[in-house]
Protein backbone atom coordinates (compact mmCIF):
# COMPACT_ATOMS: atom_id res chain seq x y z
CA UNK A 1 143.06 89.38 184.44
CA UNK A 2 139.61 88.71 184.08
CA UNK A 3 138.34 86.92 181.10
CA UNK A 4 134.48 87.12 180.19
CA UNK A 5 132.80 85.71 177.16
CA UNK A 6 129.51 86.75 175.54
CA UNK A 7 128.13 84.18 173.35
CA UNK A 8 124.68 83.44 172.18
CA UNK A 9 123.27 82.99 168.76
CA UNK A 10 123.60 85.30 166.18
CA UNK A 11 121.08 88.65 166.79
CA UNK A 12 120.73 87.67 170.40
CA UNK A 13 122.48 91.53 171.34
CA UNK A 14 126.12 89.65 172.04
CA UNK A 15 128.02 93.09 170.40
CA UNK A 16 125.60 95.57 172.12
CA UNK A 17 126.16 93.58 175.44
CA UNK A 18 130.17 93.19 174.89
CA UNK A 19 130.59 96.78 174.59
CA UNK A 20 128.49 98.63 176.99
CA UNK A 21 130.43 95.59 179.20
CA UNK A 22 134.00 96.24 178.50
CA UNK A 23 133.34 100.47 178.65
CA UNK A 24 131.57 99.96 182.32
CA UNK A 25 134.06 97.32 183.37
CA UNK A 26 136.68 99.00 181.55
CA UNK A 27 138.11 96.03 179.97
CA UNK A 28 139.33 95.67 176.40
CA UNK A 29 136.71 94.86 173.76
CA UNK A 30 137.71 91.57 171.85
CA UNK A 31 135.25 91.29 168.86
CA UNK A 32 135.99 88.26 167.17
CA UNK A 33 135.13 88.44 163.57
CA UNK A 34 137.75 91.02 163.49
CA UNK A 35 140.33 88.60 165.33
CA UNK A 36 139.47 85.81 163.01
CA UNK A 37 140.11 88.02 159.93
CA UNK A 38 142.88 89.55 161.17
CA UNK A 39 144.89 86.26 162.25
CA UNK A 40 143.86 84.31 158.99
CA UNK A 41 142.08 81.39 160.92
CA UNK A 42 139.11 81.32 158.37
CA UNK A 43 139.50 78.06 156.47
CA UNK A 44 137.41 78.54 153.80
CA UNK A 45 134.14 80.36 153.00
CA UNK A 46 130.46 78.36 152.78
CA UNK A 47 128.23 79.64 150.33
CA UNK A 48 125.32 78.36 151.20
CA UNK A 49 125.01 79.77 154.57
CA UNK A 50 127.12 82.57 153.61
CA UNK A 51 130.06 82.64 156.53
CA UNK A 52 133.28 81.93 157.44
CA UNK A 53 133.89 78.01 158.09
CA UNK A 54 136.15 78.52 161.28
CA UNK A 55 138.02 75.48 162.68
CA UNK A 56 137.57 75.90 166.58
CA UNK A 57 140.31 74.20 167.60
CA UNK A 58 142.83 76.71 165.73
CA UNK A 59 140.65 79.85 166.76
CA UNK A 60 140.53 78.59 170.67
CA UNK A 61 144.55 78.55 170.49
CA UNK A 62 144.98 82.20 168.74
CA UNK A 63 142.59 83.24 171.56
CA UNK A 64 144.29 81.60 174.51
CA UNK A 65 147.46 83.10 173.29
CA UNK A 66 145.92 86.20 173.08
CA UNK A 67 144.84 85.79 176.77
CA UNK A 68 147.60 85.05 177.41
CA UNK A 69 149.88 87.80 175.79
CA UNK A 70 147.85 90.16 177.81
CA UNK A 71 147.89 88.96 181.11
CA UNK A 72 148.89 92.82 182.20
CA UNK A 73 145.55 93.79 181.28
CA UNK A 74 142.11 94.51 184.23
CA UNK A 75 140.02 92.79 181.79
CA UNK A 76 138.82 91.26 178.47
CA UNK A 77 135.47 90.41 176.98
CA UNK A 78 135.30 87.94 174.16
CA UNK A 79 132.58 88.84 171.52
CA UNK A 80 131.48 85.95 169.58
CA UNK A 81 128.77 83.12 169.62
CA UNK A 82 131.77 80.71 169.18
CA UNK A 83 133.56 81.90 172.57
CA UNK A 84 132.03 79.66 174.85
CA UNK A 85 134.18 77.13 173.22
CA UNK A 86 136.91 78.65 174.98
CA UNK A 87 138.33 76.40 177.66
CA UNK A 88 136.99 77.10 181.04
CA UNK A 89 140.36 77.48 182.83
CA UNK A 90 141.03 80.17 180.59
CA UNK A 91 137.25 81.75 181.25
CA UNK A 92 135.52 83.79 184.57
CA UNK A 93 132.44 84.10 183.14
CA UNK A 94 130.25 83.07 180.64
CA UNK A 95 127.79 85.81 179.70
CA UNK A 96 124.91 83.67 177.57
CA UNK A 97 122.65 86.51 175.45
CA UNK A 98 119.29 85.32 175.00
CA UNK A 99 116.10 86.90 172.85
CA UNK A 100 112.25 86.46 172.50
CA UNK A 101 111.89 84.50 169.56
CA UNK A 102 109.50 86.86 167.73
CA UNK A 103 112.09 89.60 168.44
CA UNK A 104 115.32 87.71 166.95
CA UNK A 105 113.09 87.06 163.61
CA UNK A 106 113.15 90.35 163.50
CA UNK A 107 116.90 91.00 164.23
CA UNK A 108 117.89 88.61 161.77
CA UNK A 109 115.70 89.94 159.11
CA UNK A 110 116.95 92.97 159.62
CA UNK A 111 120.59 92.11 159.17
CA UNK A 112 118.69 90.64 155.75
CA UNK A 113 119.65 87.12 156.99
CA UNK A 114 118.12 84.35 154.51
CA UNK A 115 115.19 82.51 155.45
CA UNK A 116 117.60 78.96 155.98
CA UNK A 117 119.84 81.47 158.30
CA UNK A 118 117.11 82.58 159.97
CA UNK A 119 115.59 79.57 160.91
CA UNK A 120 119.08 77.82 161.86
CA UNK A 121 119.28 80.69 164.15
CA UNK A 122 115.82 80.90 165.49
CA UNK A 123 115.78 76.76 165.73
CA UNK A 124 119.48 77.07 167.82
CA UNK A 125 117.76 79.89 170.04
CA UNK A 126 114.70 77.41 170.83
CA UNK A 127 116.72 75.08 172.21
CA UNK A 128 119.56 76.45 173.57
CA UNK A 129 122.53 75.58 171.70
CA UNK A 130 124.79 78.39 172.59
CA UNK A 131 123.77 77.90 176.75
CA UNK A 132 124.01 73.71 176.56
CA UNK A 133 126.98 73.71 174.81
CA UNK A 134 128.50 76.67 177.63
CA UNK A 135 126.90 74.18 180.06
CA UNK A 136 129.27 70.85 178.72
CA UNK A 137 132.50 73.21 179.03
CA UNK A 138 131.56 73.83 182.75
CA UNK A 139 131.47 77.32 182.71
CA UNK A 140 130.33 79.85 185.11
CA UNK A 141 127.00 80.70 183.02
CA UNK A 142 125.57 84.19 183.67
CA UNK A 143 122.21 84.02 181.35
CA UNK A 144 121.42 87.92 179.75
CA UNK A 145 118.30 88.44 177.82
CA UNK A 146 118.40 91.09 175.89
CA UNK A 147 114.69 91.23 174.54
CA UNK A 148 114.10 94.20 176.53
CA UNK A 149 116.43 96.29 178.24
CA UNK A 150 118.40 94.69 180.35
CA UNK A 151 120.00 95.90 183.80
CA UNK A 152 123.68 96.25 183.29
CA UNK A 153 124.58 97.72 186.96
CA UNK A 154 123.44 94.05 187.93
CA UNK A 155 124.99 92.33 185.43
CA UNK A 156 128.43 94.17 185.46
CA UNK A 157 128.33 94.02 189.54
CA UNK A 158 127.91 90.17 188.78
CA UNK A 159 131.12 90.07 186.46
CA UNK A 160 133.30 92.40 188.77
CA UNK A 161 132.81 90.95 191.71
């Protein structure tokens, strides 16, 4: 089974990406806000930044077991800008989403974001916290921006091959 994870700050077109992916590739869609929810591994809630406080440790184990549990499967993409965290041995590909600055402002105000949020965001996007952090866990780094449209034939030939 092929894993793939598509991480990337928050607005960068991860979702969009992940599921146009997972239908071309056929894979199962793993969106994992849901997961987290659904397996309880949200410790506690932070009101100033208004999320989830998720320890990665427990989430990387719920996910490996996942992986694991469906080893039967052709495929699964991991939808979350906290995937990357993942263990390489357990990861193909890392799909990184990136986004014109100017165009992520807008994103995020348009999921009415908070001007802190937004600028956490926009400053991780500037310098590449999602891709250097992929980069530490060694992973096979496929870089997507999603400013624009972007060519999936290429990118899900890339991932499939």
């Amino acid at each position: 089974m092929k894993v793939i994870c598509v991480s990337g700050v928050p607005g960068t077109g991860k979702t969009t990406l992940s599921r146009k992916l997972a239908a071309k590739l056929d894979y199962f869609y793993l969106d994992v806000n849901r997961f987290i929810s659904e397996h309880k591994i949200s410790s506690g809630y932070d009101k100033k930044r208004k999320t989830e406080i998720i320890d990665i440790v427990k989430l990387n184990k719920a996910l490996i077991k996942e992986i694991k549990n469906n080893k039967k499967m052709k495929g699964i993409i991991i939808d979350s800008h906290l995937s990357h965290y993942l263990p390489r041995k357990y990861v193909n590909f890392c799909v990184i989403t990136k986004c014109a600055i100017k165009e992520l402002n807008k994103r995020l105000k348009k999921k009415c974001f908070g001007k802190n949020k937004i600028k956490e965001n926009l400053q991780a996007e500037i310098f590449d916290v999602c891709y250097n952090e992929a980069i530490g866990k060694k992973h096979k780094i496929i870089v997507a921006d999603t400013t624009k449209d972007f060519n999936m034939f290429d990118l899900s030939k890339k991932l499939s091959g």
